[in-house]
N, C-alpha and C. Protein backbone atom coordinates (compact mmCIF):
# COMPACT_ATOMS: atom_id res chain seq x y z
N UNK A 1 47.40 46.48 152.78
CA UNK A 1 47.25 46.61 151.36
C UNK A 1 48.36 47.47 150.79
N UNK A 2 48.39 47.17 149.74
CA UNK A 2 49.71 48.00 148.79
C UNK A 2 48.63 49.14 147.86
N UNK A 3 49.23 50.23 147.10
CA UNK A 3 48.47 51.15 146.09
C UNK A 3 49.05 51.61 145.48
N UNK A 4 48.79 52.00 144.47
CA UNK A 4 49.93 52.41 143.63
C UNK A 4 48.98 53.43 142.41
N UNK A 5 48.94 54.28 141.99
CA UNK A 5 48.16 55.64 141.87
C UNK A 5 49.07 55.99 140.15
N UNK A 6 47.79 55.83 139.34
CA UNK A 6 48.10 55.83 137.72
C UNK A 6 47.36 56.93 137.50
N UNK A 7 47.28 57.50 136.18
CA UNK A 7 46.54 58.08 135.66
C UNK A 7 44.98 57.45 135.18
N UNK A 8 44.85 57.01 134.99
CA UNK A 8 43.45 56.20 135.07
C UNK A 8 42.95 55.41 135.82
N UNK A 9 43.96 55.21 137.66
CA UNK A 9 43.10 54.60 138.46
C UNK A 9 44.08 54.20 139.24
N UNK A 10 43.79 54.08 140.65
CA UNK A 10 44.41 53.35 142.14
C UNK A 10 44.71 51.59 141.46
N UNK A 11 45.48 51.67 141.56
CA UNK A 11 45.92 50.22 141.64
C UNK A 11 46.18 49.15 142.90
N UNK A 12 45.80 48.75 143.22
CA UNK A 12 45.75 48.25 144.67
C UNK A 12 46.11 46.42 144.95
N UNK A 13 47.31 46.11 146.10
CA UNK A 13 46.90 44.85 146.41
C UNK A 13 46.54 44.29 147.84
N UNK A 14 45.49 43.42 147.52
CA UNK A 14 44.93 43.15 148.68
C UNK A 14 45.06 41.82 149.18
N UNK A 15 44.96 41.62 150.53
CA UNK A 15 44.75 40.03 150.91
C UNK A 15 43.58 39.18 150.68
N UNK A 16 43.95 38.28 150.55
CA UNK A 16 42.21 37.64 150.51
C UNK A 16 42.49 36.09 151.01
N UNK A 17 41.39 35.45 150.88
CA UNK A 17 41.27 34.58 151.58
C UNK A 17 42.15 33.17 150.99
N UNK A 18 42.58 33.36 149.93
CA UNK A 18 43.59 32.91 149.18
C UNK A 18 45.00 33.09 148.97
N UNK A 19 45.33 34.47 149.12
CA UNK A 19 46.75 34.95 149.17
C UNK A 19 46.70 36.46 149.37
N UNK A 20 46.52 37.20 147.85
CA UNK A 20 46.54 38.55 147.65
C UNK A 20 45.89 38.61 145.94
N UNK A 21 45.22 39.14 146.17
CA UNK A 21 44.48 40.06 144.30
C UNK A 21 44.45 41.53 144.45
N UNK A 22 44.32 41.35 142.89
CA UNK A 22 44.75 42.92 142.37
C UNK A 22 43.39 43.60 142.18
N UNK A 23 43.04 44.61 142.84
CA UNK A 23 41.89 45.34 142.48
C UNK A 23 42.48 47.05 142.02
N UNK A 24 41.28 47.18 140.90
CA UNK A 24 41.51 48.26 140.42
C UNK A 24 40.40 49.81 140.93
N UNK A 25 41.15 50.82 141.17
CA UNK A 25 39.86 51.79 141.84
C UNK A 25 38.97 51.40 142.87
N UNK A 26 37.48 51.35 142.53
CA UNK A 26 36.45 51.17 143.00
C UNK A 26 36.09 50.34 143.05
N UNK A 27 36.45 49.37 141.94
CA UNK A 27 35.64 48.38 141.41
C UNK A 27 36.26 47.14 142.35
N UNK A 28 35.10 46.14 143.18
CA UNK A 28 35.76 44.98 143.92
C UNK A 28 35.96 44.04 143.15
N UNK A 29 35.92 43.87 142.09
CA UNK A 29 36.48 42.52 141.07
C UNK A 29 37.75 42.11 141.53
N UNK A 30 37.83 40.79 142.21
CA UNK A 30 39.91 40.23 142.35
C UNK A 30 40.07 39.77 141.18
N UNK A 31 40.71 41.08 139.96
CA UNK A 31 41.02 40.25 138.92
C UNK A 31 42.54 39.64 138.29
N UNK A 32 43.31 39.18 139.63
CA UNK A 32 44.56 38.33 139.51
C UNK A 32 44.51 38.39 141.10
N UNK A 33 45.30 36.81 140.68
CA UNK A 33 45.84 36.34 142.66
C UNK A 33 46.89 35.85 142.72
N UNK A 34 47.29 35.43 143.33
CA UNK A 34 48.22 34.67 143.74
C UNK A 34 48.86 34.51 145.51
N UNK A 35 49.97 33.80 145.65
CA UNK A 35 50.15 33.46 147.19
C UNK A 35 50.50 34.80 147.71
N UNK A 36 51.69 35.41 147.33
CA UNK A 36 52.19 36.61 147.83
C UNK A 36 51.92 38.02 147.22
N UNK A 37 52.26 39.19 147.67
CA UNK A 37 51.72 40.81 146.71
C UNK A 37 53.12 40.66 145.81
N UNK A 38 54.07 40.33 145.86
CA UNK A 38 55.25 39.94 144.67
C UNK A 38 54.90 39.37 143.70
N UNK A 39 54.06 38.45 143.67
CA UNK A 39 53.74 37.51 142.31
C UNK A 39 52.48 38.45 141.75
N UNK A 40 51.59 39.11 142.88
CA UNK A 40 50.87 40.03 142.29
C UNK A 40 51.09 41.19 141.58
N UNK A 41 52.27 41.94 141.85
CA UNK A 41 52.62 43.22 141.04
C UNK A 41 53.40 43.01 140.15
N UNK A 42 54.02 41.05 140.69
CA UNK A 42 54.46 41.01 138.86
C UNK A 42 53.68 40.61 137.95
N UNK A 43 52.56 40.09 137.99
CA UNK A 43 51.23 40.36 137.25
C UNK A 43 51.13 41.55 136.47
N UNK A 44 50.78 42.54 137.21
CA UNK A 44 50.70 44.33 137.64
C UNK A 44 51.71 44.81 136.31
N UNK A 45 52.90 44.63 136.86
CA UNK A 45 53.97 45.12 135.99
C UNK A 45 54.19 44.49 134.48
N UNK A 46 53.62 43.55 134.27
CA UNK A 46 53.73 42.46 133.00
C UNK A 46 52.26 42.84 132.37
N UNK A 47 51.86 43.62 132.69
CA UNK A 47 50.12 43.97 132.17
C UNK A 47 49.23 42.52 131.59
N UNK A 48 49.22 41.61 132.82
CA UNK A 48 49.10 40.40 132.71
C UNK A 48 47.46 40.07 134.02
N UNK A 49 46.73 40.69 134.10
CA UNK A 49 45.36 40.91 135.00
C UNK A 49 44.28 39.88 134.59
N UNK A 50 43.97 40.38 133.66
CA UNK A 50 42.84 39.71 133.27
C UNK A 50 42.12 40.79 133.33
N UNK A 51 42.72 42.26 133.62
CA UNK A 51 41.84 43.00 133.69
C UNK A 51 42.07 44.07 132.21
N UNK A 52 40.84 44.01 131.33
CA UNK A 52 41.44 44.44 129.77
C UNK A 52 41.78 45.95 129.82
N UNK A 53 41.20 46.65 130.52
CA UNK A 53 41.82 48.41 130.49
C UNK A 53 43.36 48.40 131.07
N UNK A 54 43.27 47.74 132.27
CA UNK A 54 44.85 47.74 132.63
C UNK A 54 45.96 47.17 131.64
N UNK A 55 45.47 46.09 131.11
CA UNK A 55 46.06 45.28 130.51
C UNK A 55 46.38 46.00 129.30
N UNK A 56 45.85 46.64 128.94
CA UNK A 56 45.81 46.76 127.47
C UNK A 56 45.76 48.47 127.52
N UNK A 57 46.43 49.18 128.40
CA UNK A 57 46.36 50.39 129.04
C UNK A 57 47.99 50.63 128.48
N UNK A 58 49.21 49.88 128.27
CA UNK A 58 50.63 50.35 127.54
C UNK A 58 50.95 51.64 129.02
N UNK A 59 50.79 51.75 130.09
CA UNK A 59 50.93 52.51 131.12
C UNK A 59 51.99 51.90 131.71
N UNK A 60 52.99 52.80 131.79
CA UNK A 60 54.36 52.60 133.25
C UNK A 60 53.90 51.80 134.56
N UNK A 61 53.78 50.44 134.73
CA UNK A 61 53.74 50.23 135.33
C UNK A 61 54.65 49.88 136.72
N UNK A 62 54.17 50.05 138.13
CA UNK A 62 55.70 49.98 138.70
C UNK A 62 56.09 48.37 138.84
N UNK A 63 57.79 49.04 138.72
CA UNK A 63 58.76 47.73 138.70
C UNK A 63 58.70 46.80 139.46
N UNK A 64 58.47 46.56 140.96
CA UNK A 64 58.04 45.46 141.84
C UNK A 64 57.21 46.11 142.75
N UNK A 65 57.37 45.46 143.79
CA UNK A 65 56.37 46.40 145.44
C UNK A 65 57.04 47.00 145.78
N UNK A 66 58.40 46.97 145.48
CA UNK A 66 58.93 47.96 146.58
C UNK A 66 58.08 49.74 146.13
N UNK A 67 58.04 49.51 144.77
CA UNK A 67 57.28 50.87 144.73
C UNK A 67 56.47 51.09 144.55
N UNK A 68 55.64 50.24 145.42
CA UNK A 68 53.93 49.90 145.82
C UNK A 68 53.94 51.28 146.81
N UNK A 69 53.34 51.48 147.44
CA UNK A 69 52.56 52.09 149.04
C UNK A 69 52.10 50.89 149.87
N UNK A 70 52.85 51.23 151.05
CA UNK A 70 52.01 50.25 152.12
C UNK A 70 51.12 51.15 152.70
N UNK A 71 49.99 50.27 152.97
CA UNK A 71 49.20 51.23 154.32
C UNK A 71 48.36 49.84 154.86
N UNK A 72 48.31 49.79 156.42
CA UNK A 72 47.55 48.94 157.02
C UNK A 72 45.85 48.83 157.13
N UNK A 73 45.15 49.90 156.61
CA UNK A 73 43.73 50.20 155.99
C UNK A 73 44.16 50.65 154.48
N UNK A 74 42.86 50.59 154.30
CA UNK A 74 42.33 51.14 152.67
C UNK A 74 42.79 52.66 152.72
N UNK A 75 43.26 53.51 151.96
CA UNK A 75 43.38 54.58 152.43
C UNK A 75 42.15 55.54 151.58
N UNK A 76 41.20 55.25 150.75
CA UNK A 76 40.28 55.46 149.77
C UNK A 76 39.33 55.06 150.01
């Protein structure tokens, strides 16, 4: 998984049984997917979710994955 750590919440991407979705914090909602975590954080970065606080949050989002966090578990 990738993470990426805002002021109002862990941003996270995950694999799934489809590609990779974007979950926010706590909450398990996959609310964006796609094949790869690239098409996902450009989601992420375009405040383009489906998720309306993120979306509609005007927050720095980061520029691609590279300035994601990797970690091979959840680290949260």
């Amino acid at each position: 998984m990738w993470y990426y750590e805002t002021s109002i919440g862990v941003l996270k991407i995950v694999k799934t049984s489809y590609g990779y979705g974007f979950l926010f914090g706590d909450d398990p909602t996959d609310w964006t997917g796609g094949p790869t975590p690239n098409a996902v954080a450009d989601d992420v970065y375009n405040h383009a979710t489906g998720y309306t606080w993120w979306d509609s949050s005007g927050i720095e989002a980061p520029h691609d994955l590279s300035e994601w966090v990797y970690s091979p578990t959840d680290p949260f």
